[in-house]
C-alpha atoms as a PDB file:
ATOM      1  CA  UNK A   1     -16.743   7.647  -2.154  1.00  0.00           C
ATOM      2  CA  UNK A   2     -16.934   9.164   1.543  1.00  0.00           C
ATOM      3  CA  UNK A   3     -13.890  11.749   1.617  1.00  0.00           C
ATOM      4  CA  UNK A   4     -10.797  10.781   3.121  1.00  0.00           C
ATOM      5  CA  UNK A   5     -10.372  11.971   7.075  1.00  0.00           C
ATOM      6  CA  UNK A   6      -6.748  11.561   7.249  1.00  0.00           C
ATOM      7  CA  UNK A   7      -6.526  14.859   5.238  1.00  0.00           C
ATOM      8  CA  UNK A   8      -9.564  16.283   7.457  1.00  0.00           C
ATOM      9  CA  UNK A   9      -6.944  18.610   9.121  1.00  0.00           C
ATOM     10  CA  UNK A  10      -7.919  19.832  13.157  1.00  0.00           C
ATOM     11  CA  UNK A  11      -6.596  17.033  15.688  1.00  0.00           C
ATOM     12  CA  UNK A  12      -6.912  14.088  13.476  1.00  0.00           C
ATOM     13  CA  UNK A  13      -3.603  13.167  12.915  1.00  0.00           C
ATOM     14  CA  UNK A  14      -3.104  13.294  16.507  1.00  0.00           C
ATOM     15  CA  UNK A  15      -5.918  11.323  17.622  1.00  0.00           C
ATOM     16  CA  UNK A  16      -4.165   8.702  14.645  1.00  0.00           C
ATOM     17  CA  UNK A  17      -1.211   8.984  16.325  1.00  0.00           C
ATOM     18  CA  UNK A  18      -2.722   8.076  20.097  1.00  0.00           C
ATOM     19  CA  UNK A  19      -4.522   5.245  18.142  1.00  0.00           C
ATOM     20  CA  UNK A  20      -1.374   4.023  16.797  1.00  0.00           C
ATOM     21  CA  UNK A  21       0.454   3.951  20.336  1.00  0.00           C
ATOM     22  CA  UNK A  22      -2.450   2.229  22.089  1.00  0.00           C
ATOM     23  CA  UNK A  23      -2.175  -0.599  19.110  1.00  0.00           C
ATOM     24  CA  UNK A  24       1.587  -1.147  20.776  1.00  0.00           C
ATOM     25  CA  UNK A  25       0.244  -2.834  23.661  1.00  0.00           C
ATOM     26  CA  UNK A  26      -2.176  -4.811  21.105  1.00  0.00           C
ATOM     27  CA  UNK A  27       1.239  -6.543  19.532  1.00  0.00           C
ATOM     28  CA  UNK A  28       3.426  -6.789  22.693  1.00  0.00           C
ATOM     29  CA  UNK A  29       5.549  -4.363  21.918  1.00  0.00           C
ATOM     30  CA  UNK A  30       8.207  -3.205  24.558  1.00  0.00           C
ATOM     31  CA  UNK A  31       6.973  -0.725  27.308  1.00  0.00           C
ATOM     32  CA  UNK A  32       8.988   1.830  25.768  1.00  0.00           C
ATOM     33  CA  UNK A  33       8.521   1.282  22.410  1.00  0.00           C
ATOM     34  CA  UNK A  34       7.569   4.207  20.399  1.00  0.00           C
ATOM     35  CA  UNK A  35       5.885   5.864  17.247  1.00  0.00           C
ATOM     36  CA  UNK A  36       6.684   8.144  14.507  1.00  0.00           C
ATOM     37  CA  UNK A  37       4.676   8.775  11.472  1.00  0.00           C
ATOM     38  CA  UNK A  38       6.242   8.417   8.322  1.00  0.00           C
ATOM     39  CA  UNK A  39       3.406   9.467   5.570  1.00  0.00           C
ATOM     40  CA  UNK A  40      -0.044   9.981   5.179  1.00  0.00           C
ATOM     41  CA  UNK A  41      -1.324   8.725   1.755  1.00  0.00           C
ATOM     42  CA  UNK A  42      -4.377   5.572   1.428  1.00  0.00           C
ATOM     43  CA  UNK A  43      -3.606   5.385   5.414  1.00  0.00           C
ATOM     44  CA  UNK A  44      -1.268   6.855   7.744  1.00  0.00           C
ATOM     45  CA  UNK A  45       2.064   4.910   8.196  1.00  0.00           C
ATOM     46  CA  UNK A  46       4.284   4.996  11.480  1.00  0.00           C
ATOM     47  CA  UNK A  47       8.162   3.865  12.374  1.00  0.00           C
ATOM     48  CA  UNK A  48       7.835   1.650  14.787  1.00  0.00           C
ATOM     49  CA  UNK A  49      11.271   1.760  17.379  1.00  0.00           C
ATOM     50  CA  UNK A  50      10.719  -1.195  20.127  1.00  0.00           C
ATOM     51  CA  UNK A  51      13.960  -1.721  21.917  1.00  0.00           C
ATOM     52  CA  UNK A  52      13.847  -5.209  22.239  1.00  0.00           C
ATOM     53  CA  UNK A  53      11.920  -6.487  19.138  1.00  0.00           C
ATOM     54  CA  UNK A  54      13.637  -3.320  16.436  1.00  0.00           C
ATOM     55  CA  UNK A  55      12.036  -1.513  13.864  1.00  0.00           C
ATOM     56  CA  UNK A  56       8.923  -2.574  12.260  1.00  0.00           C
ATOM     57  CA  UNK A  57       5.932  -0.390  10.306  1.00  0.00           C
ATOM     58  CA  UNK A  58       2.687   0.154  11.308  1.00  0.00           C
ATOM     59  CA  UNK A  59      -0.124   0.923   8.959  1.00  0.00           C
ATOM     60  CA  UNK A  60      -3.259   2.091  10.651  1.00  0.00           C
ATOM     61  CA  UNK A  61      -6.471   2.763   8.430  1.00  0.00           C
ATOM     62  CA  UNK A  62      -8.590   5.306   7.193  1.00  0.00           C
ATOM     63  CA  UNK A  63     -11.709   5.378   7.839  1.00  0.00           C
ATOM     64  CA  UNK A  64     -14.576   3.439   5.705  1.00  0.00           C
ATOM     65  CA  UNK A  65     -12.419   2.835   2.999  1.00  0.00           C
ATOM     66  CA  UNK A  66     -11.465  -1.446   3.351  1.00  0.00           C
ATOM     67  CA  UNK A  67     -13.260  -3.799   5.425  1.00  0.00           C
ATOM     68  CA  UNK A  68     -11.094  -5.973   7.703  1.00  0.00           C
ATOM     69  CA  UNK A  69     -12.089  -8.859   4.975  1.00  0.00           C
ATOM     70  CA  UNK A  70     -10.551  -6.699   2.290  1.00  0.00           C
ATOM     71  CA  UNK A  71      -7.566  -5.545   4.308  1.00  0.00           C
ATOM     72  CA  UNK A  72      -7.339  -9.127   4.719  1.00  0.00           C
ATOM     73  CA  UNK A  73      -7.263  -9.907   1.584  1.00  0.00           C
ATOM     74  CA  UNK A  74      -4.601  -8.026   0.379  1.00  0.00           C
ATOM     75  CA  UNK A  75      -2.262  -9.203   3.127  1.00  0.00           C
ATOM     76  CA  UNK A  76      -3.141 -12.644   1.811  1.00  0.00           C
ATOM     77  CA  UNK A  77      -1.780 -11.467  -2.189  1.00  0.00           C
ATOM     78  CA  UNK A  78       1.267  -9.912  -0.325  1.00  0.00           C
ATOM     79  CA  UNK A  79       2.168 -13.524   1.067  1.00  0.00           C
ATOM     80  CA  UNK A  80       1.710 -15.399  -2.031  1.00  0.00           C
ATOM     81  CA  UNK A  81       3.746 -12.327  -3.819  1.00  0.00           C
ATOM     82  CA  UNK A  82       6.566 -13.239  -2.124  1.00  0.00           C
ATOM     83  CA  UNK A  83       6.328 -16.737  -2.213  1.00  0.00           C
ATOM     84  CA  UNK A  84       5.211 -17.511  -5.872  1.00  0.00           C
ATOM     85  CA  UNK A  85       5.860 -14.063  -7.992  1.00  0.00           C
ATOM     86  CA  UNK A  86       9.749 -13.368  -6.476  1.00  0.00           C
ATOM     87  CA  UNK A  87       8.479  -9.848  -5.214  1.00  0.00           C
ATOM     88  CA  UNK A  88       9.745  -9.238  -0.962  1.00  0.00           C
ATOM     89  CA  UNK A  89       6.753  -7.990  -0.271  1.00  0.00           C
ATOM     90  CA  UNK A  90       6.911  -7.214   3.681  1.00  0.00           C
ATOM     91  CA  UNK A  91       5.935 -10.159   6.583  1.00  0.00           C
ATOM     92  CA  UNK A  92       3.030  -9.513   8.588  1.00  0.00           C
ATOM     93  CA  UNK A  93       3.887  -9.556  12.297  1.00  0.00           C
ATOM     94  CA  UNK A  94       0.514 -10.766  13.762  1.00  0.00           C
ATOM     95  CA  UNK A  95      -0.350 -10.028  17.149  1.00  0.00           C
ATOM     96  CA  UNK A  96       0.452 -12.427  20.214  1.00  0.00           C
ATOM     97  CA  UNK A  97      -2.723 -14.496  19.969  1.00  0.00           C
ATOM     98  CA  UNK A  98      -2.447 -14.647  16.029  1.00  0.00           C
ATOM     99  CA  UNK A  99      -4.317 -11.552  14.436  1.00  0.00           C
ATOM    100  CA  UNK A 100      -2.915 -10.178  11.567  1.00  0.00           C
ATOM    101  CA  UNK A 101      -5.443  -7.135  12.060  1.00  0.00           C
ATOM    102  CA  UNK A 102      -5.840  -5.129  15.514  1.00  0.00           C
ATOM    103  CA  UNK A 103      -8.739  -2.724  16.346  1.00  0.00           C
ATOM    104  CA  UNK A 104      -8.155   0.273  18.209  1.00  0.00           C
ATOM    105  CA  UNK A 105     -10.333   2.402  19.210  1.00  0.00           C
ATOM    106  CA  UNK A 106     -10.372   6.482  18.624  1.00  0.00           C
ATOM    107  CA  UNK A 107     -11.078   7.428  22.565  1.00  0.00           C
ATOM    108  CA  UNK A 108     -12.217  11.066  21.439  1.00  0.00           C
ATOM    109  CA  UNK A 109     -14.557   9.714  18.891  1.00  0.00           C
ATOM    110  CA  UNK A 110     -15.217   6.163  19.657  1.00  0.00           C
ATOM    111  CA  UNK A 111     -14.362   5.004  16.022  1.00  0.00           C
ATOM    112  CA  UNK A 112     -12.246   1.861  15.836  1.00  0.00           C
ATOM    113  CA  UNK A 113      -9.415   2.239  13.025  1.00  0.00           C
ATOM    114  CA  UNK A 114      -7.756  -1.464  11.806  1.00  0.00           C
ATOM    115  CA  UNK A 115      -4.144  -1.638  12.341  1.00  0.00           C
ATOM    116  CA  UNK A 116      -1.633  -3.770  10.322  1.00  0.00           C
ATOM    117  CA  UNK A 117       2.364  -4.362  11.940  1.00  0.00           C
ATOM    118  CA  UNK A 118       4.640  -5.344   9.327  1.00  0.00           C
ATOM    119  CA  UNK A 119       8.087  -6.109   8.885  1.00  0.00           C
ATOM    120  CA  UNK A 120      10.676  -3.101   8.564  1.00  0.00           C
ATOM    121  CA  UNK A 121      12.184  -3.206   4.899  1.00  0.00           C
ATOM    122  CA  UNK A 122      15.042  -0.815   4.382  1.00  0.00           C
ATOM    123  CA  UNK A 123      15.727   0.845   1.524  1.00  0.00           C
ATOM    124  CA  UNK A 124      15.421   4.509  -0.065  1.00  0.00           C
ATOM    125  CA  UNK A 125      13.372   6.153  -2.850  1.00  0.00           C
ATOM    126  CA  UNK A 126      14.663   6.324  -6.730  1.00  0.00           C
ATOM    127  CA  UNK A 127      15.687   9.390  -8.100  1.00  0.00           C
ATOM    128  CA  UNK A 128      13.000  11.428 -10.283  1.00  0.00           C
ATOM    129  CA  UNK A 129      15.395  11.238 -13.190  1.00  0.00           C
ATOM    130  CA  UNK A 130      16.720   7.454 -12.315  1.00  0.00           C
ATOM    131  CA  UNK A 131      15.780   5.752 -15.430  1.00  0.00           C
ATOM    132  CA  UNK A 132      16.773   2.292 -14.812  1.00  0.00           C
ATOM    133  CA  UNK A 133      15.609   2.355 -11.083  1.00  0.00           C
ATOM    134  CA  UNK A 134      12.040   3.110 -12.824  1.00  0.00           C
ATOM    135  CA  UNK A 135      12.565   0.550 -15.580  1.00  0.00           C
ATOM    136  CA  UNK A 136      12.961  -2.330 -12.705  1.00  0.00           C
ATOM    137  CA  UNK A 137      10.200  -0.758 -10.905  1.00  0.00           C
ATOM    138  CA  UNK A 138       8.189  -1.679 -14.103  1.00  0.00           C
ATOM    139  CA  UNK A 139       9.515  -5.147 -14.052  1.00  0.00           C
ATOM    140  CA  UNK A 140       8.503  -5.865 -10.354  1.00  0.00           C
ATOM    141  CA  UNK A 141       5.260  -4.252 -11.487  1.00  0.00           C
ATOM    142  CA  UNK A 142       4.401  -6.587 -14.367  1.00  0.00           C
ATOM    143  CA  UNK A 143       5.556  -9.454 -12.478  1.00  0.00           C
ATOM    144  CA  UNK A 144       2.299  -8.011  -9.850  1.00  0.00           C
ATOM    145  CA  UNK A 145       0.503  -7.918 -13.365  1.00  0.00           C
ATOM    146  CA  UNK A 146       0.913 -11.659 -14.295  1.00  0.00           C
ATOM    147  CA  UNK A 147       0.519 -13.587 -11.021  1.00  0.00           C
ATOM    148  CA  UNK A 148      -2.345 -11.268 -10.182  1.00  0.00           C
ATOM    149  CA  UNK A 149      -4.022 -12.918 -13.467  1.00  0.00           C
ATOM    150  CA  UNK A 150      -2.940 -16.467 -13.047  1.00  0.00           C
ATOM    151  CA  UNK A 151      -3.934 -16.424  -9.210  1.00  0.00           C
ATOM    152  CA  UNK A 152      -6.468 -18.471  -7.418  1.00  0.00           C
ATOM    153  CA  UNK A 153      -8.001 -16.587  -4.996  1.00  0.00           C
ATOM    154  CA  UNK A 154      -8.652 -18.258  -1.731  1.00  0.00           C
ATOM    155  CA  UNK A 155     -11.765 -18.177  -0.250  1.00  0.00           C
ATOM    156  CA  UNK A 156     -13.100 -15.436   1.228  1.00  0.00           C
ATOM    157  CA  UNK A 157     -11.757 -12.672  -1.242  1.00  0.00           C
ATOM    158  CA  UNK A 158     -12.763  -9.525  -1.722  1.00  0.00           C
ATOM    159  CA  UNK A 159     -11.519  -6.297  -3.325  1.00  0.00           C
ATOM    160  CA  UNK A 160     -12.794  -3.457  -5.199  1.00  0.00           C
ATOM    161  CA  UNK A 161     -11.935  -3.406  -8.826  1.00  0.00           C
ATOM    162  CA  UNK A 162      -9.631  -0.845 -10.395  1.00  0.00           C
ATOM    163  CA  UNK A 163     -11.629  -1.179 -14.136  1.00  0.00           C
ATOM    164  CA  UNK A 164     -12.330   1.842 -16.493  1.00  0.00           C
ATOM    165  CA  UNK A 165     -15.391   2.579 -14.750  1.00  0.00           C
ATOM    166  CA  UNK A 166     -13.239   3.157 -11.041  1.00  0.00           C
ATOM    167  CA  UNK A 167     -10.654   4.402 -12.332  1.00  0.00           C
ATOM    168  CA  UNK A 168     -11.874   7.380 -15.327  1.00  0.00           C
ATOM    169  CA  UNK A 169     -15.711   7.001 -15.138  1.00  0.00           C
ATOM    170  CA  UNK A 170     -18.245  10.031 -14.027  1.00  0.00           C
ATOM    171  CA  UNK A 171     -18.132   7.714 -10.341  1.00  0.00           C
ATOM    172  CA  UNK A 172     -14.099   7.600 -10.321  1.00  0.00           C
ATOM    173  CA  UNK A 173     -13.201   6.125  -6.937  1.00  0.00           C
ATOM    174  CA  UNK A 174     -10.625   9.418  -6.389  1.00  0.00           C
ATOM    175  CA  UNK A 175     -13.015  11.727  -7.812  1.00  0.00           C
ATOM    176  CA  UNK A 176     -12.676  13.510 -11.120  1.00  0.00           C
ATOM    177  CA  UNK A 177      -9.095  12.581 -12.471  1.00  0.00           C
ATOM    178  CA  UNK A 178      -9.394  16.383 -14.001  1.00  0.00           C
ATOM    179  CA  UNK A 179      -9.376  17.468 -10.459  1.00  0.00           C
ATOM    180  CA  UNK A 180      -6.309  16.012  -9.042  1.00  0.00           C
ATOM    181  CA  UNK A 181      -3.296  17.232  -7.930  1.00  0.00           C
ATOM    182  CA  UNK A 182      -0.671  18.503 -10.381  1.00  0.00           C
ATOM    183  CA  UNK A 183      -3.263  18.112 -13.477  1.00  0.00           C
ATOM    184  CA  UNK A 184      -2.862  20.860 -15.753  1.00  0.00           C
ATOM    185  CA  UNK A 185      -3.682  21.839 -19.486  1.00  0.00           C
ATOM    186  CA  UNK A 186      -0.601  19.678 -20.446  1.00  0.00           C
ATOM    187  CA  UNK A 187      -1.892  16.815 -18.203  1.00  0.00           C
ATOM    188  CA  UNK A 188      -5.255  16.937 -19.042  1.00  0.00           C
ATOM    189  CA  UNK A 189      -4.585  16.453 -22.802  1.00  0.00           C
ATOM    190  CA  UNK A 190      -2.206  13.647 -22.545  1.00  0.00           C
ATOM    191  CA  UNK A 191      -5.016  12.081 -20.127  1.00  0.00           C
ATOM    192  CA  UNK A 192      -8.242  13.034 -21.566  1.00  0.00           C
ATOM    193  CA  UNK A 193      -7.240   9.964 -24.464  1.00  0.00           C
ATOM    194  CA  UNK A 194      -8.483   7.648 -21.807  1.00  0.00           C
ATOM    195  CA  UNK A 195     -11.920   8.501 -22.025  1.00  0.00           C
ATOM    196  CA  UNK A 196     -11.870   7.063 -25.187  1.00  0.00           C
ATOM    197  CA  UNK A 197     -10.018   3.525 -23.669  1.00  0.00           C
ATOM    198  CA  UNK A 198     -12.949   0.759 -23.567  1.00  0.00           C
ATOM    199  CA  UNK A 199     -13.446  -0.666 -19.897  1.00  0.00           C
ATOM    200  CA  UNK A 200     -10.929  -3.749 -20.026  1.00  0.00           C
ATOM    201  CA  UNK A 201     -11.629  -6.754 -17.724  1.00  0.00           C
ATOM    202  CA  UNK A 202     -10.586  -5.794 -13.816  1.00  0.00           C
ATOM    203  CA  UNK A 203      -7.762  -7.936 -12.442  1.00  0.00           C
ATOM    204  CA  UNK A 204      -9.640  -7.396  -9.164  1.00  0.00           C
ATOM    205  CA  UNK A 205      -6.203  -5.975  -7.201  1.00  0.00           C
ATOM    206  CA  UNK A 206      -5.953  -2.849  -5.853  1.00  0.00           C
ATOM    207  CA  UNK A 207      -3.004  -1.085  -7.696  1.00  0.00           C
ATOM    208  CA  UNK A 208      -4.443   0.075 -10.901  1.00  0.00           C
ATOM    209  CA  UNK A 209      -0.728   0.295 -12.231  1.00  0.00           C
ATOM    210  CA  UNK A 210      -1.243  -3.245 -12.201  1.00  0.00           C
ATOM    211  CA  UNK A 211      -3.960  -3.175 -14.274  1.00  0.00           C
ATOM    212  CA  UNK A 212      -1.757  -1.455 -16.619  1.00  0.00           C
ATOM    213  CA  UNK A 213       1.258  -2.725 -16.211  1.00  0.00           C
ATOM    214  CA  UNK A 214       2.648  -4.499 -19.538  1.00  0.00           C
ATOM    215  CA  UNK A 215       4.290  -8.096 -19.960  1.00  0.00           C
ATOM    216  CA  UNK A 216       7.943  -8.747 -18.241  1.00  0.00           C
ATOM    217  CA  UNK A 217      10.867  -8.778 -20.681  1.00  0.00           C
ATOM    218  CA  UNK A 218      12.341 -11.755 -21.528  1.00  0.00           C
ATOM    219  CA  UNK A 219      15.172 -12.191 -18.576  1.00  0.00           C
ATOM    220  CA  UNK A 220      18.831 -14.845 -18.036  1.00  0.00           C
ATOM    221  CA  UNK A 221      18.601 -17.503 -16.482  1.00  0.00           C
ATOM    222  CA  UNK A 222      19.572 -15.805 -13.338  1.00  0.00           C
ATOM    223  CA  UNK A 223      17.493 -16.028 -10.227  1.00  0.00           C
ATOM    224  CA  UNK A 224      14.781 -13.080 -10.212  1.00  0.00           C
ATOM    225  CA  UNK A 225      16.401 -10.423  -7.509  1.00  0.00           C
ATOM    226  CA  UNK A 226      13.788  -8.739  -4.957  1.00  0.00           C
ATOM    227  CA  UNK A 227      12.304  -6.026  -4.284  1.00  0.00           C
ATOM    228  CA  UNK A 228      15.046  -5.839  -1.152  1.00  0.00           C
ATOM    229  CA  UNK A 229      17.970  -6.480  -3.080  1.00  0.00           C
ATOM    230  CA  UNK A 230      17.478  -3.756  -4.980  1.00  0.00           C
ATOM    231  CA  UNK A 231      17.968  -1.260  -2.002  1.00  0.00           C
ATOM    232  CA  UNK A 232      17.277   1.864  -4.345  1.00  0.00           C
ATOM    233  CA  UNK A 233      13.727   0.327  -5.348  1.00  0.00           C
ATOM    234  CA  UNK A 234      12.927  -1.223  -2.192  1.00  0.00           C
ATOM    235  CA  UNK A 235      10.956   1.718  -0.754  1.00  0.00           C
ATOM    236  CA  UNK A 236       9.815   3.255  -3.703  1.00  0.00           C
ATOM    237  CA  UNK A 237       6.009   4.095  -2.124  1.00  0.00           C
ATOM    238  CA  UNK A 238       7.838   5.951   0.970  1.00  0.00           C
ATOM    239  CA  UNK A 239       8.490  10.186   0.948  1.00  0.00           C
ATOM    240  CA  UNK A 240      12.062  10.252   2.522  1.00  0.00           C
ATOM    241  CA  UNK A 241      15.336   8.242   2.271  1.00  0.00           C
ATOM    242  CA  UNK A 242      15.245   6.768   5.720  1.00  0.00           C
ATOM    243  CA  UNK A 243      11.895   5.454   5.390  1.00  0.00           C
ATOM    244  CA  UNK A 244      10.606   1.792   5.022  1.00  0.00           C
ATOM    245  CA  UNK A 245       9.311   0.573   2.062  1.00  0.00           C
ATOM    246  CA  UNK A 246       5.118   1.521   2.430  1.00  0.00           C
ATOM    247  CA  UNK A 247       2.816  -1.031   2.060  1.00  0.00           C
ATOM    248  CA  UNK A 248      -0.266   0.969  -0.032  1.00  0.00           C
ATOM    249  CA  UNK A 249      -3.960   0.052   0.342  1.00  0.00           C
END
């Protein structure tokens, strides 16, 4: 895979950032609506504060990772998530004329980066040692698991696979799992087992915890709470308290 230019270091981030603000005029945001980035992971994510329209997030893409189609169509997943699988996944807010994804383009480099505006979720990260905010986590997850294999895909849908092969193989996605961050001797041990996994069938979704992610317990007769009820939870993919629940490629 081509190496990820969010983490290229010089003036990228602030060229991201200048993208980011020109994509406010792209949505009709206020005049004096502004910007402030939240986290860098799969893409960079931004806080956006419009003072007539409020808060909302704005996801702008890394380079020559997803297509628009692909970006696309996991916007498309997040919809029927929250209308068939009882996960709040966040609303796109498309742009005035209807586009769900706005090009910008880089004005230093004349690359165009895709831009996504969602909904603002609040809600704050669980605990390292918080158990039972981690054990609902894992039921939100498997619910992702099951509709992702009972789902008809529209047409038109396309994402890489998170198999074996993308995930462990000699051409892992990430690189070399034995490389990454915090992998130790201790790590490497536990991890090193799944080399010996057989490649399972790819539920074609992005996550690869939802590739692994096991089957729900058995639950009351209660209505299935949300993502957003469960504030803790809500905005588990985020780095600080005050941030929005991320939305991860």
């Amino acid at each position: 895979m081509s190496g990820h230019d969010l983490s290229a270091g010089s003036d990228v981030l602030d060229r991201v950032t200048r993208c980011a603000q020109r994509a406010l005029g792209e949505y009709g945001c206020h005049p004096g609506a502004t910007v402030r980035l939240l986290n860098v992971s799969e893409n960079a994510t931004y806080l956006i504060d419009d003072p007539d329209a409020g808060p909302s997030v704005l996801r702008v893409h890394r380079l020559g990772y997803h297509t628009p189609a692909e970006i696309a169509s996991e916007l498309a997943w997040m919809d029927a998530l929250r209308a068939e699988a009882g996960v709040r996944t966040p609303r796109i807010l498309p742009a005035p004329a209807g586009e769900r994804i706005v090009t910008v383009v880089d004005e230093a480099s004349g690359e165009e980066r895709n831009c996504v505006r969602f909904e603002f979720l609040p809600g704050i990260e669980p605990a390292d040692d918080s158990l039972p905010h981690f054990a609902e986590l894992g039921e939100i997850t498997a619910r992702m698991h099951r509709h992702a294999r009972a789902w008809r895909r529209p047409a038109g849908f396309t994402r890489f696979h998170w198999d074996y092969e993308a995930a462990f193989g000699t051409g892992a996605r990430w690189g070399r799992w034995q490389d990454g961050m915090g992998v130790g001797p201790a790590e490497r041990e536990i991890l090193a087992g799944a080399t010996t996994l057989k490649e399972e069938e790819p539920c074609g979704i992005e996550n690869p915890q939802v590739v692994a992610a096991p089957e729900p317990r058995k639950k009351s007769s209660k209505a299935t709470p949300t993502v957003a009820s469960r504030r803790k939870a809500s905005s588990s993919t985020t780095r600080s308290s005050d941030k929005p629940k991320g939305v991860h490629p």
